[in-house]
C-alpha atoms as a PDB file:
ATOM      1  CA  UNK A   1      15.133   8.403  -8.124  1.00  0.00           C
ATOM      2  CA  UNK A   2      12.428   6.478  -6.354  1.00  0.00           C
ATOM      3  CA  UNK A   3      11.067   7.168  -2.713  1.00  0.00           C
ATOM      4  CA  UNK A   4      11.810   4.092  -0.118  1.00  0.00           C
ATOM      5  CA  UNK A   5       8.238   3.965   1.588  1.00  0.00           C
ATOM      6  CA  UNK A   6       7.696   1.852   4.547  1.00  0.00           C
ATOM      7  CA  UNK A   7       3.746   2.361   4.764  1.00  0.00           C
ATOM      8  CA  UNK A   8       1.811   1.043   8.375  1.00  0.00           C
ATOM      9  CA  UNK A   9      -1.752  -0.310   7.611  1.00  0.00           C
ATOM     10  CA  UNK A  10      -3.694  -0.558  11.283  1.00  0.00           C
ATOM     11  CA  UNK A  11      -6.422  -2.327  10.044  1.00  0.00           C
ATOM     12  CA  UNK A  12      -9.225  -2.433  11.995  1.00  0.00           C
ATOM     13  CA  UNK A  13      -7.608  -2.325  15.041  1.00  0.00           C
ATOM     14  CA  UNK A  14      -6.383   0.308  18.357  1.00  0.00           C
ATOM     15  CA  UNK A  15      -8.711   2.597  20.650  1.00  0.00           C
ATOM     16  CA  UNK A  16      -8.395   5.968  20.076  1.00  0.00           C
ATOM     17  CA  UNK A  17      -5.764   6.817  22.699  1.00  0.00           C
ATOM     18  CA  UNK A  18      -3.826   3.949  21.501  1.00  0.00           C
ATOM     19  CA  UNK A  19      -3.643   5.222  18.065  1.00  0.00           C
ATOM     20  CA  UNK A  20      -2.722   8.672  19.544  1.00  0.00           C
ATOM     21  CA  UNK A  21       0.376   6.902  21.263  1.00  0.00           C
ATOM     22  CA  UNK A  22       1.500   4.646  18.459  1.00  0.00           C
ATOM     23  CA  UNK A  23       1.009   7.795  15.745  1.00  0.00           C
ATOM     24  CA  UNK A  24       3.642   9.862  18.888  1.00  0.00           C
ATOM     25  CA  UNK A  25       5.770   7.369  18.768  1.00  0.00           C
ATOM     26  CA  UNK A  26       6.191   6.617  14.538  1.00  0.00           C
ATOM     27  CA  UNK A  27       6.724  10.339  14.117  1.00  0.00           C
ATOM     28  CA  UNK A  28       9.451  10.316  17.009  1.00  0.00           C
ATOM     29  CA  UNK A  29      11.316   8.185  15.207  1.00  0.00           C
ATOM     30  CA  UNK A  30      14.216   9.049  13.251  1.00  0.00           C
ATOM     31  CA  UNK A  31      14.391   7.556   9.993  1.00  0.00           C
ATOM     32  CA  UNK A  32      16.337   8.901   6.774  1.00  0.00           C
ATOM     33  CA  UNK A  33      15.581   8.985   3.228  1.00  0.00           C
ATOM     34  CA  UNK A  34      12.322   6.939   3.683  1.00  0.00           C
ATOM     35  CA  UNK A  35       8.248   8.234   3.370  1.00  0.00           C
ATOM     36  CA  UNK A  36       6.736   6.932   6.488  1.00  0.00           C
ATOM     37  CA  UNK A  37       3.143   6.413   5.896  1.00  0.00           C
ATOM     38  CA  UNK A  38       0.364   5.843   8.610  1.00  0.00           C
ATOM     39  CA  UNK A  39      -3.357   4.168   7.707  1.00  0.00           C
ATOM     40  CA  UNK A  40      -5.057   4.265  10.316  1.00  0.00           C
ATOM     41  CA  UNK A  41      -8.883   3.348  10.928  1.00  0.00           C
ATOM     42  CA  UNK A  42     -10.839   6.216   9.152  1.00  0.00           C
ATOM     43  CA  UNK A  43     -12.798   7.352  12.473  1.00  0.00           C
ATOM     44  CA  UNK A  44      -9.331   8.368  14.033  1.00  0.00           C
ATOM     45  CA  UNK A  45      -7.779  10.222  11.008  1.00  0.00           C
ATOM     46  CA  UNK A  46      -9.262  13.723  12.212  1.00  0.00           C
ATOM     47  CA  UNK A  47      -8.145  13.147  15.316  1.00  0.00           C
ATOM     48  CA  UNK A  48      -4.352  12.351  14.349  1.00  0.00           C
ATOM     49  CA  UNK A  49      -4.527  14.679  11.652  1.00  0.00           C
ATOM     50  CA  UNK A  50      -5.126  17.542  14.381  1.00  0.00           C
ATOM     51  CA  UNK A  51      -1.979  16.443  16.333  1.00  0.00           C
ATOM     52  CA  UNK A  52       0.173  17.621  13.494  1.00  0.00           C
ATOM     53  CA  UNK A  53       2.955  14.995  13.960  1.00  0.00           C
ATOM     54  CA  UNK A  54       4.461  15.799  10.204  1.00  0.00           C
ATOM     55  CA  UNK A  55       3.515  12.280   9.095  1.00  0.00           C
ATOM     56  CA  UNK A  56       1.618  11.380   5.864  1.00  0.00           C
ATOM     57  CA  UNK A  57      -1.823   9.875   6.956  1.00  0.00           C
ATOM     58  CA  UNK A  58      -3.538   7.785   4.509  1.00  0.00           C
ATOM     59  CA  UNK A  59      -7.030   6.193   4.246  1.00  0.00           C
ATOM     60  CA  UNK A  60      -7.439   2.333   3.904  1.00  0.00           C
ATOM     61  CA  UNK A  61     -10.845   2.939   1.839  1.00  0.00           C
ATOM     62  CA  UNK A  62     -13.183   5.366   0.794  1.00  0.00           C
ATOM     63  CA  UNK A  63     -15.886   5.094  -1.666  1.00  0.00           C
ATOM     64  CA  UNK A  64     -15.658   6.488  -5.564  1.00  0.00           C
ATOM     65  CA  UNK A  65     -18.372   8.822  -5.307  1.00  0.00           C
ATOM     66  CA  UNK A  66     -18.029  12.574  -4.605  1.00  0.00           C
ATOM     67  CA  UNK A  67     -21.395  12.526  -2.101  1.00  0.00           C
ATOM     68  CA  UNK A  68     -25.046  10.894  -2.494  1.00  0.00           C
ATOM     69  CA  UNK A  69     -26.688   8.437  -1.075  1.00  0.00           C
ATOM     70  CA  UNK A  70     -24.282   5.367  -0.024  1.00  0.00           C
ATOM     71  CA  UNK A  71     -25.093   5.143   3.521  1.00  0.00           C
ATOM     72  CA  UNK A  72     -21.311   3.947   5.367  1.00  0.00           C
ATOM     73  CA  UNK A  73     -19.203   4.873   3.141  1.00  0.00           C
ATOM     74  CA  UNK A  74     -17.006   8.073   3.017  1.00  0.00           C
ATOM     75  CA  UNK A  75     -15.986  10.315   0.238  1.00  0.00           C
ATOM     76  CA  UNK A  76     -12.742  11.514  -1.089  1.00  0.00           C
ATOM     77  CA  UNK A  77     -13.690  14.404  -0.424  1.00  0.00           C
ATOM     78  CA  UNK A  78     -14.557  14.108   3.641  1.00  0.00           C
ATOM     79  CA  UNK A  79     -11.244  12.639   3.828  1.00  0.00           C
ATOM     80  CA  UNK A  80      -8.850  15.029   2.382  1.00  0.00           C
ATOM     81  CA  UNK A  81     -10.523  17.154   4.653  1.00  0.00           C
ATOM     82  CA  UNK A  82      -9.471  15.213   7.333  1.00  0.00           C
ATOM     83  CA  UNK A  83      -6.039  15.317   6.252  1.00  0.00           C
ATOM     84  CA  UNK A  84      -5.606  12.169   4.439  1.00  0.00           C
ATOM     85  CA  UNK A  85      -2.864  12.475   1.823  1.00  0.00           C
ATOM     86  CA  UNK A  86      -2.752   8.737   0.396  1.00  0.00           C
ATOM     87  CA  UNK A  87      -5.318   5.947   0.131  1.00  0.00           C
ATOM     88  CA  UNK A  88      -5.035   2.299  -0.456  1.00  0.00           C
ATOM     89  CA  UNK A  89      -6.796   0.513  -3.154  1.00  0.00           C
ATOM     90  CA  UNK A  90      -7.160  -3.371  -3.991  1.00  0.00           C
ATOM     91  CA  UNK A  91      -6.101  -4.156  -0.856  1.00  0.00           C
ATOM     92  CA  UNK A  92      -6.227  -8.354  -0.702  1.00  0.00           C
ATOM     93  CA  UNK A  93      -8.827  -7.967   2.306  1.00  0.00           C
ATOM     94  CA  UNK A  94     -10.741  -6.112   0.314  1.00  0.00           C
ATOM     95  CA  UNK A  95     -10.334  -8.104  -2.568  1.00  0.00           C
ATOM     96  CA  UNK A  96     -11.023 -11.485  -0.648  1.00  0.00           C
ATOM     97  CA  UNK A  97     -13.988 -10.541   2.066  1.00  0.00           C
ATOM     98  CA  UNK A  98     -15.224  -7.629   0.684  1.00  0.00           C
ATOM     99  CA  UNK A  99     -15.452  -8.485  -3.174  1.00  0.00           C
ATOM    100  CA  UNK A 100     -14.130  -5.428  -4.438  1.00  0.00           C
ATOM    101  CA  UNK A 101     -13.249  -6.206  -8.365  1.00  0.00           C
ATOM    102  CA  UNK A 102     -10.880  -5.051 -10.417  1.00  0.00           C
ATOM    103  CA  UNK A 103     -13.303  -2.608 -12.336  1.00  0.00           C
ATOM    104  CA  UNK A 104     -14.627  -1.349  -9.181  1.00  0.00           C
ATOM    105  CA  UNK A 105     -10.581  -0.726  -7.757  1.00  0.00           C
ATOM    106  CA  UNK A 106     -10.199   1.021 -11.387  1.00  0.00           C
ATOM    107  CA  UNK A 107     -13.391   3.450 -10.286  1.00  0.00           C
ATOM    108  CA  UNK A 108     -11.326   4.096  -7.167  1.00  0.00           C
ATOM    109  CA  UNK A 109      -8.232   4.455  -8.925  1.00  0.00           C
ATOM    110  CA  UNK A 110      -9.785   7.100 -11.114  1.00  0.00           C
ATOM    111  CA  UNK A 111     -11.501   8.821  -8.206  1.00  0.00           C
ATOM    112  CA  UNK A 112      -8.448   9.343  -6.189  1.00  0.00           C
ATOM    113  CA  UNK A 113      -6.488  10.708  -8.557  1.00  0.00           C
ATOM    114  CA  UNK A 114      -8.874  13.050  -9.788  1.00  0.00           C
ATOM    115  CA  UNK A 115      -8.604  14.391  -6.033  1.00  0.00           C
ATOM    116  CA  UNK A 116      -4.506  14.421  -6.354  1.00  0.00           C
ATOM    117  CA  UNK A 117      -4.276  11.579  -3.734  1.00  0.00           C
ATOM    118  CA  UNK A 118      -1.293   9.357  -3.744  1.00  0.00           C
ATOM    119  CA  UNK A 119      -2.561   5.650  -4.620  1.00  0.00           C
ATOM    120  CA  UNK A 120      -1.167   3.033  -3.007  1.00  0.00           C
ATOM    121  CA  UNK A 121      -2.675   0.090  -5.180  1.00  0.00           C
ATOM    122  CA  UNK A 122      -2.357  -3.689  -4.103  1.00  0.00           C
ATOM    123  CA  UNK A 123      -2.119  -6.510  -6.681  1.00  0.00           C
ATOM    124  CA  UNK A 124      -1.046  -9.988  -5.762  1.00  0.00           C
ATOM    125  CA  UNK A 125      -2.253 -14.142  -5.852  1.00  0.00           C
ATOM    126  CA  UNK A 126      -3.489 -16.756  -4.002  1.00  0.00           C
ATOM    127  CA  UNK A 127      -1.937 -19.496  -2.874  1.00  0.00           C
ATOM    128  CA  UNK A 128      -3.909 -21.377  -6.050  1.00  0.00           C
ATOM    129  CA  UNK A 129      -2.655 -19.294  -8.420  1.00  0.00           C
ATOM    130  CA  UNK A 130       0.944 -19.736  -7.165  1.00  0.00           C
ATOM    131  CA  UNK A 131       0.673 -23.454  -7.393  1.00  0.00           C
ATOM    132  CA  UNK A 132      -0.493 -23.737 -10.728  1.00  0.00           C
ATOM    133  CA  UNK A 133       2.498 -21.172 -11.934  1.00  0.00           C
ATOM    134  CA  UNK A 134      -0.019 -18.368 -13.364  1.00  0.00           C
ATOM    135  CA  UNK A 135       1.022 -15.500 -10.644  1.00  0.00           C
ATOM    136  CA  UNK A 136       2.751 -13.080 -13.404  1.00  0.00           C
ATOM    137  CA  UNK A 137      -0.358 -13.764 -16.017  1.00  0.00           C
ATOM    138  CA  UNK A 138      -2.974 -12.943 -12.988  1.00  0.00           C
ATOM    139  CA  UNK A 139      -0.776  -9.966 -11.369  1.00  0.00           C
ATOM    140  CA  UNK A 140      -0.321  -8.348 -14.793  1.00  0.00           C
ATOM    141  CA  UNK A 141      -3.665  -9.111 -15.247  1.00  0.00           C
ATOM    142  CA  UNK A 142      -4.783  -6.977 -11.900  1.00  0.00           C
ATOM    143  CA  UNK A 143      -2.365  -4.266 -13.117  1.00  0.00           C
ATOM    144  CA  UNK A 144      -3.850  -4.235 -16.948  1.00  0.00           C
ATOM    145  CA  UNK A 145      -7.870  -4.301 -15.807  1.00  0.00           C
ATOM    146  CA  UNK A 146      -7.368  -1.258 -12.831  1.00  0.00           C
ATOM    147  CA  UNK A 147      -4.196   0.793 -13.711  1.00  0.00           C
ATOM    148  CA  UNK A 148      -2.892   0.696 -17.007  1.00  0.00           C
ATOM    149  CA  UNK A 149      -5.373   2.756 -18.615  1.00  0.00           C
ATOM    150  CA  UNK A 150      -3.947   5.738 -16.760  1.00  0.00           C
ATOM    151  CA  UNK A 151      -1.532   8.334 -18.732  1.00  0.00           C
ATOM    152  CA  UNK A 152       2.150   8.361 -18.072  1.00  0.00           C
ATOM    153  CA  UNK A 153       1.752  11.192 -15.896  1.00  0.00           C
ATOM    154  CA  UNK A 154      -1.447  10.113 -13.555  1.00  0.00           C
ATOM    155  CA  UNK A 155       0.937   6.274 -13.292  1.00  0.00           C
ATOM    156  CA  UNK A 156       4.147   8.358 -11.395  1.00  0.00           C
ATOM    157  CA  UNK A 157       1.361   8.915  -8.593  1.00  0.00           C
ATOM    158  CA  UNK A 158       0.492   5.514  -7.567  1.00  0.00           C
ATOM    159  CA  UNK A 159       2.774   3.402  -5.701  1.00  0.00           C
ATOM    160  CA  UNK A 160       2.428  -0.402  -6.112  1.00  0.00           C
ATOM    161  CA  UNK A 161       2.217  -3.039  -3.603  1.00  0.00           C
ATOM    162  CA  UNK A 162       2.475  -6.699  -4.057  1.00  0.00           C
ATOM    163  CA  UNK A 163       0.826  -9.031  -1.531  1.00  0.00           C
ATOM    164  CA  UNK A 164       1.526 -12.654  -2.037  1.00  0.00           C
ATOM    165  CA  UNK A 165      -1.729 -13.306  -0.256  1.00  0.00           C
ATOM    166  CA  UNK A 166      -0.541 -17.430   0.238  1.00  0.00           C
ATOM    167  CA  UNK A 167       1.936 -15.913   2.561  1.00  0.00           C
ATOM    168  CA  UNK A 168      -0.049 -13.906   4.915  1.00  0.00           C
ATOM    169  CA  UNK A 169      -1.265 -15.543   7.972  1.00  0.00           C
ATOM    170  CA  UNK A 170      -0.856 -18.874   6.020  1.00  0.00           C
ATOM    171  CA  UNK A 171       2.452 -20.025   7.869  1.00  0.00           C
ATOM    172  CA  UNK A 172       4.419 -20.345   4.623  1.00  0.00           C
ATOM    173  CA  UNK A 173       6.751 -17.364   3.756  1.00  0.00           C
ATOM    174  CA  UNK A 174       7.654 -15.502   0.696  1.00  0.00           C
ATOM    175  CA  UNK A 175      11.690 -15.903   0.123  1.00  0.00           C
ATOM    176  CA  UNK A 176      13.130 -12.714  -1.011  1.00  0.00           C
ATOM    177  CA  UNK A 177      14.211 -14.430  -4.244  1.00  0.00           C
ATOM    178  CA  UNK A 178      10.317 -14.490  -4.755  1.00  0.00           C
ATOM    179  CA  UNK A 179       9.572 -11.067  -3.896  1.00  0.00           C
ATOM    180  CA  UNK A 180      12.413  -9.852  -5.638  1.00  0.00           C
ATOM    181  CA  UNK A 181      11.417 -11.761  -8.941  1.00  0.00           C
ATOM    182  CA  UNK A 182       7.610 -10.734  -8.641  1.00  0.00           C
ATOM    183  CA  UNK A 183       8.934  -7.228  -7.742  1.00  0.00           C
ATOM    184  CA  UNK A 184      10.575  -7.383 -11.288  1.00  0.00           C
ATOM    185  CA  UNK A 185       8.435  -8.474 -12.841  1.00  0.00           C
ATOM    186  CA  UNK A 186       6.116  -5.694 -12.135  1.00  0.00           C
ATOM    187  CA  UNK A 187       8.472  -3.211 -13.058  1.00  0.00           C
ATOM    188  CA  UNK A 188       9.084  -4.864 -16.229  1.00  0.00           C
ATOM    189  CA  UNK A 189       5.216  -4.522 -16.633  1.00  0.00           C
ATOM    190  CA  UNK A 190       5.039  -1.213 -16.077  1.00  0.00           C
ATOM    191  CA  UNK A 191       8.205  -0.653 -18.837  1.00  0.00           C
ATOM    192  CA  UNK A 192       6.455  -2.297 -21.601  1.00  0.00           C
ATOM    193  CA  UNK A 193       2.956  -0.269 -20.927  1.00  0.00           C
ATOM    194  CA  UNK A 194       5.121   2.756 -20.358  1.00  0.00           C
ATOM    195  CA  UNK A 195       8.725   3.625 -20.265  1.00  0.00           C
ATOM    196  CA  UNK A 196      11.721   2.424 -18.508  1.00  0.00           C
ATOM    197  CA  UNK A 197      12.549   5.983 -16.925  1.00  0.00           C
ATOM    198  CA  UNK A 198       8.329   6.014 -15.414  1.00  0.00           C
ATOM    199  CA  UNK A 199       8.876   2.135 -14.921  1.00  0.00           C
ATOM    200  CA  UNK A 200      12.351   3.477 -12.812  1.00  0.00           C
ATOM    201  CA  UNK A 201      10.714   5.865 -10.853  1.00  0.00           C
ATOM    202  CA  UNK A 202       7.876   4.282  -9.908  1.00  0.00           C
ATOM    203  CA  UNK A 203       7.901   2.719  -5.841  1.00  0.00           C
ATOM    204  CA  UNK A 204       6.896  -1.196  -5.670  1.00  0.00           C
ATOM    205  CA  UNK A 205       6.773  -2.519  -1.897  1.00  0.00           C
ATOM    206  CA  UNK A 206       6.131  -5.773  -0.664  1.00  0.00           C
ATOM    207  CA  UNK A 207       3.073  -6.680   1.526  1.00  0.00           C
ATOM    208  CA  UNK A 208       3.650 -10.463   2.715  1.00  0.00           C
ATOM    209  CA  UNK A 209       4.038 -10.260   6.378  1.00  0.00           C
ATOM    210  CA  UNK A 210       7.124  -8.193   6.246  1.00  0.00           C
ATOM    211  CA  UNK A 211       8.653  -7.737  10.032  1.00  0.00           C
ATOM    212  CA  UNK A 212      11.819  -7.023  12.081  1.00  0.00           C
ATOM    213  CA  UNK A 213      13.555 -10.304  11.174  1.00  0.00           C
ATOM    214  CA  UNK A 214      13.233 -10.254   7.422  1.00  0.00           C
ATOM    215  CA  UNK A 215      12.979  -7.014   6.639  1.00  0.00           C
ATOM    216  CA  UNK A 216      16.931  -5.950   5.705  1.00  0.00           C
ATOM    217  CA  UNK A 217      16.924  -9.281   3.318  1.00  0.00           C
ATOM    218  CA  UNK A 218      13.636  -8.261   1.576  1.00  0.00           C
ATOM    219  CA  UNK A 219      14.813  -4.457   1.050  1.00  0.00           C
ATOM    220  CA  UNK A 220      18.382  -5.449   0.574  1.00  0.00           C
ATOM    221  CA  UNK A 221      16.519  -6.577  -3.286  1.00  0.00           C
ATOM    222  CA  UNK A 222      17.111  -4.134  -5.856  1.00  0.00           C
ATOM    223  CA  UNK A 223      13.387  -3.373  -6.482  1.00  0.00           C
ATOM    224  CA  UNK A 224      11.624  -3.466  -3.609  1.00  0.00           C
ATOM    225  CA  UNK A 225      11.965   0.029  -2.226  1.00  0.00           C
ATOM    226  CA  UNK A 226       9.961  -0.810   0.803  1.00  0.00           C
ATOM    227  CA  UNK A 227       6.858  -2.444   2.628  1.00  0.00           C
ATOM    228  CA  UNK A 228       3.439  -2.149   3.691  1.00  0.00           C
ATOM    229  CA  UNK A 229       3.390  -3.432   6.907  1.00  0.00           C
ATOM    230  CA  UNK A 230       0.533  -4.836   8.706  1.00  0.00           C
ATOM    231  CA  UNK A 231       0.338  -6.758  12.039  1.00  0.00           C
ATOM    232  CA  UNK A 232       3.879  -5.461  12.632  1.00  0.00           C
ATOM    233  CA  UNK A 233       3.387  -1.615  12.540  1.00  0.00           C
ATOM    234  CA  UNK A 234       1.124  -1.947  15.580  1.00  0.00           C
ATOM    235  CA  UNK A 235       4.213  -2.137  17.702  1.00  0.00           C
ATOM    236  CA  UNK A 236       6.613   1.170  17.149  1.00  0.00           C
ATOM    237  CA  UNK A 237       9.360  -0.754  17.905  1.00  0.00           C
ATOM    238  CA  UNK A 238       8.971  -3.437  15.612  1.00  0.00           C
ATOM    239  CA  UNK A 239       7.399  -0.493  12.938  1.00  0.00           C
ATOM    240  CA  UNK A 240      11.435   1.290  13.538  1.00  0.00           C
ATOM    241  CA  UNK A 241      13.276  -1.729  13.006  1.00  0.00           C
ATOM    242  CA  UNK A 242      11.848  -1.975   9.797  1.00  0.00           C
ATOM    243  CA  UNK A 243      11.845   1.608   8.880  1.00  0.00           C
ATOM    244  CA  UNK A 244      15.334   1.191   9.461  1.00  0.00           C
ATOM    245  CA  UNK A 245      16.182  -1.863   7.450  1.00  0.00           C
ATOM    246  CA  UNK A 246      17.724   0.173   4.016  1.00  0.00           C
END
């Protein structure tokens, strides 16, 4: 049976104290059957990690490389270290501003696993793609080009999330009878590459601006088994409510 995750990304965003409070306050609350998952900014994951809060801390990027000479970046290595037990890869920002392709997300794909870190990989369109009706051909395209060389066994530790990227910050929304059909149609995906069992057990979540109000409808869909929340999971309360909506 397949986890419900409800995963906060932080972005680029808190002070240090105020990550320290919102990380109290997530593992304070009381949540069953769900895998709450925290990503903060890298620089506070020591930090958090040394609080021992029993909460999984992942890493929103990290660089493919064991060590050498890539001056910024940070290993897999340095960060299980730190404590980090899941990472996020092809994450739209990263896709969008930072150029990351999908041979370079396979590299990280690869690298994380290799380390037995839980992937949390992002696939998902642009408003573009969306209009002209391609979204399934480009998504399974995402999901052929940086996962689906991966074994049935390495595939039942990554997680998928889809981010309808025309829906963030855009002011048009996803309906659930979207998220629920991309959602699907992922899982569908993952059948034909695999089998239905792996394609069963396998967690999809939705990333499109996912919050308090539409939370219950969007989970309430019989394959997304939860979110990764964004803007939202800077406020605990607001991070509960949704944690809450199975």
């Amino acid at each position: 049976m397949r986890k419900h995750i409800v995963a906060g990304n932080w972005k680029m965003n808190l002070s240090e104290q105020e990550a320290i409070e919102l990380a109290k306050e997530v593992a304070e609350m009381r949540v069953e059957n769900t895998e709450i998952v925290i990503f903060p900014p890298a620089i506070f994951i020591p930090t958090l990690s040394k609080l021992n809060l029993n909460l999984k801390i992942g890493a929103q990027n990290f660089f493919p490389k064991d060590n050498g000479a890539f001056t910024g970046e940070i290993s897999i290595n340095q960060l299980k270290e730190a404590g980090v037990t899941y990472v996020l890869v092809g994450h739209s920002e990263r896709r969008t501003i930072l150029k990351e392709d999908n041979t370079f997300l396979k590299e990280k794909v690869n690298a994380a696993l290799e380390k037995n870190l839980h992937v949390v990989f992002c696939c998902g369109e642009e408003l573009a793609i969306r209009e002209q009706g391609t979204e399934n051909e480009f998504v399974k395209n995402q999901l052929n080009e940086s996962l689906f060389h991966l074994t049935q066994e390495q595939i039942q530790n990554v997680t998928i999330a889809y981010e309808p990227i025309w829906a963030i910050g855009t002011g048009l929304t996803a309906s659930s009878a979207q998220a629920e059909a991309m959602h699907l149609f992922i899982r569908e995906t993952l059948s034909s590459k695999y089998t239905t069992e792996i394609a069963a057990g396998i967690s999809i979540l939705y990333g499109g601006s996912c919050n308090p109000t539409n939370a219950k409808e969007l989970f309430a869909c019989p394959n997304v088994d939860g979110g990764l929340i964004g803007g939202a999971a800077l406020k605990s309360a607001d991070f509960n409510s949704i944690a809450n909506s199975f």
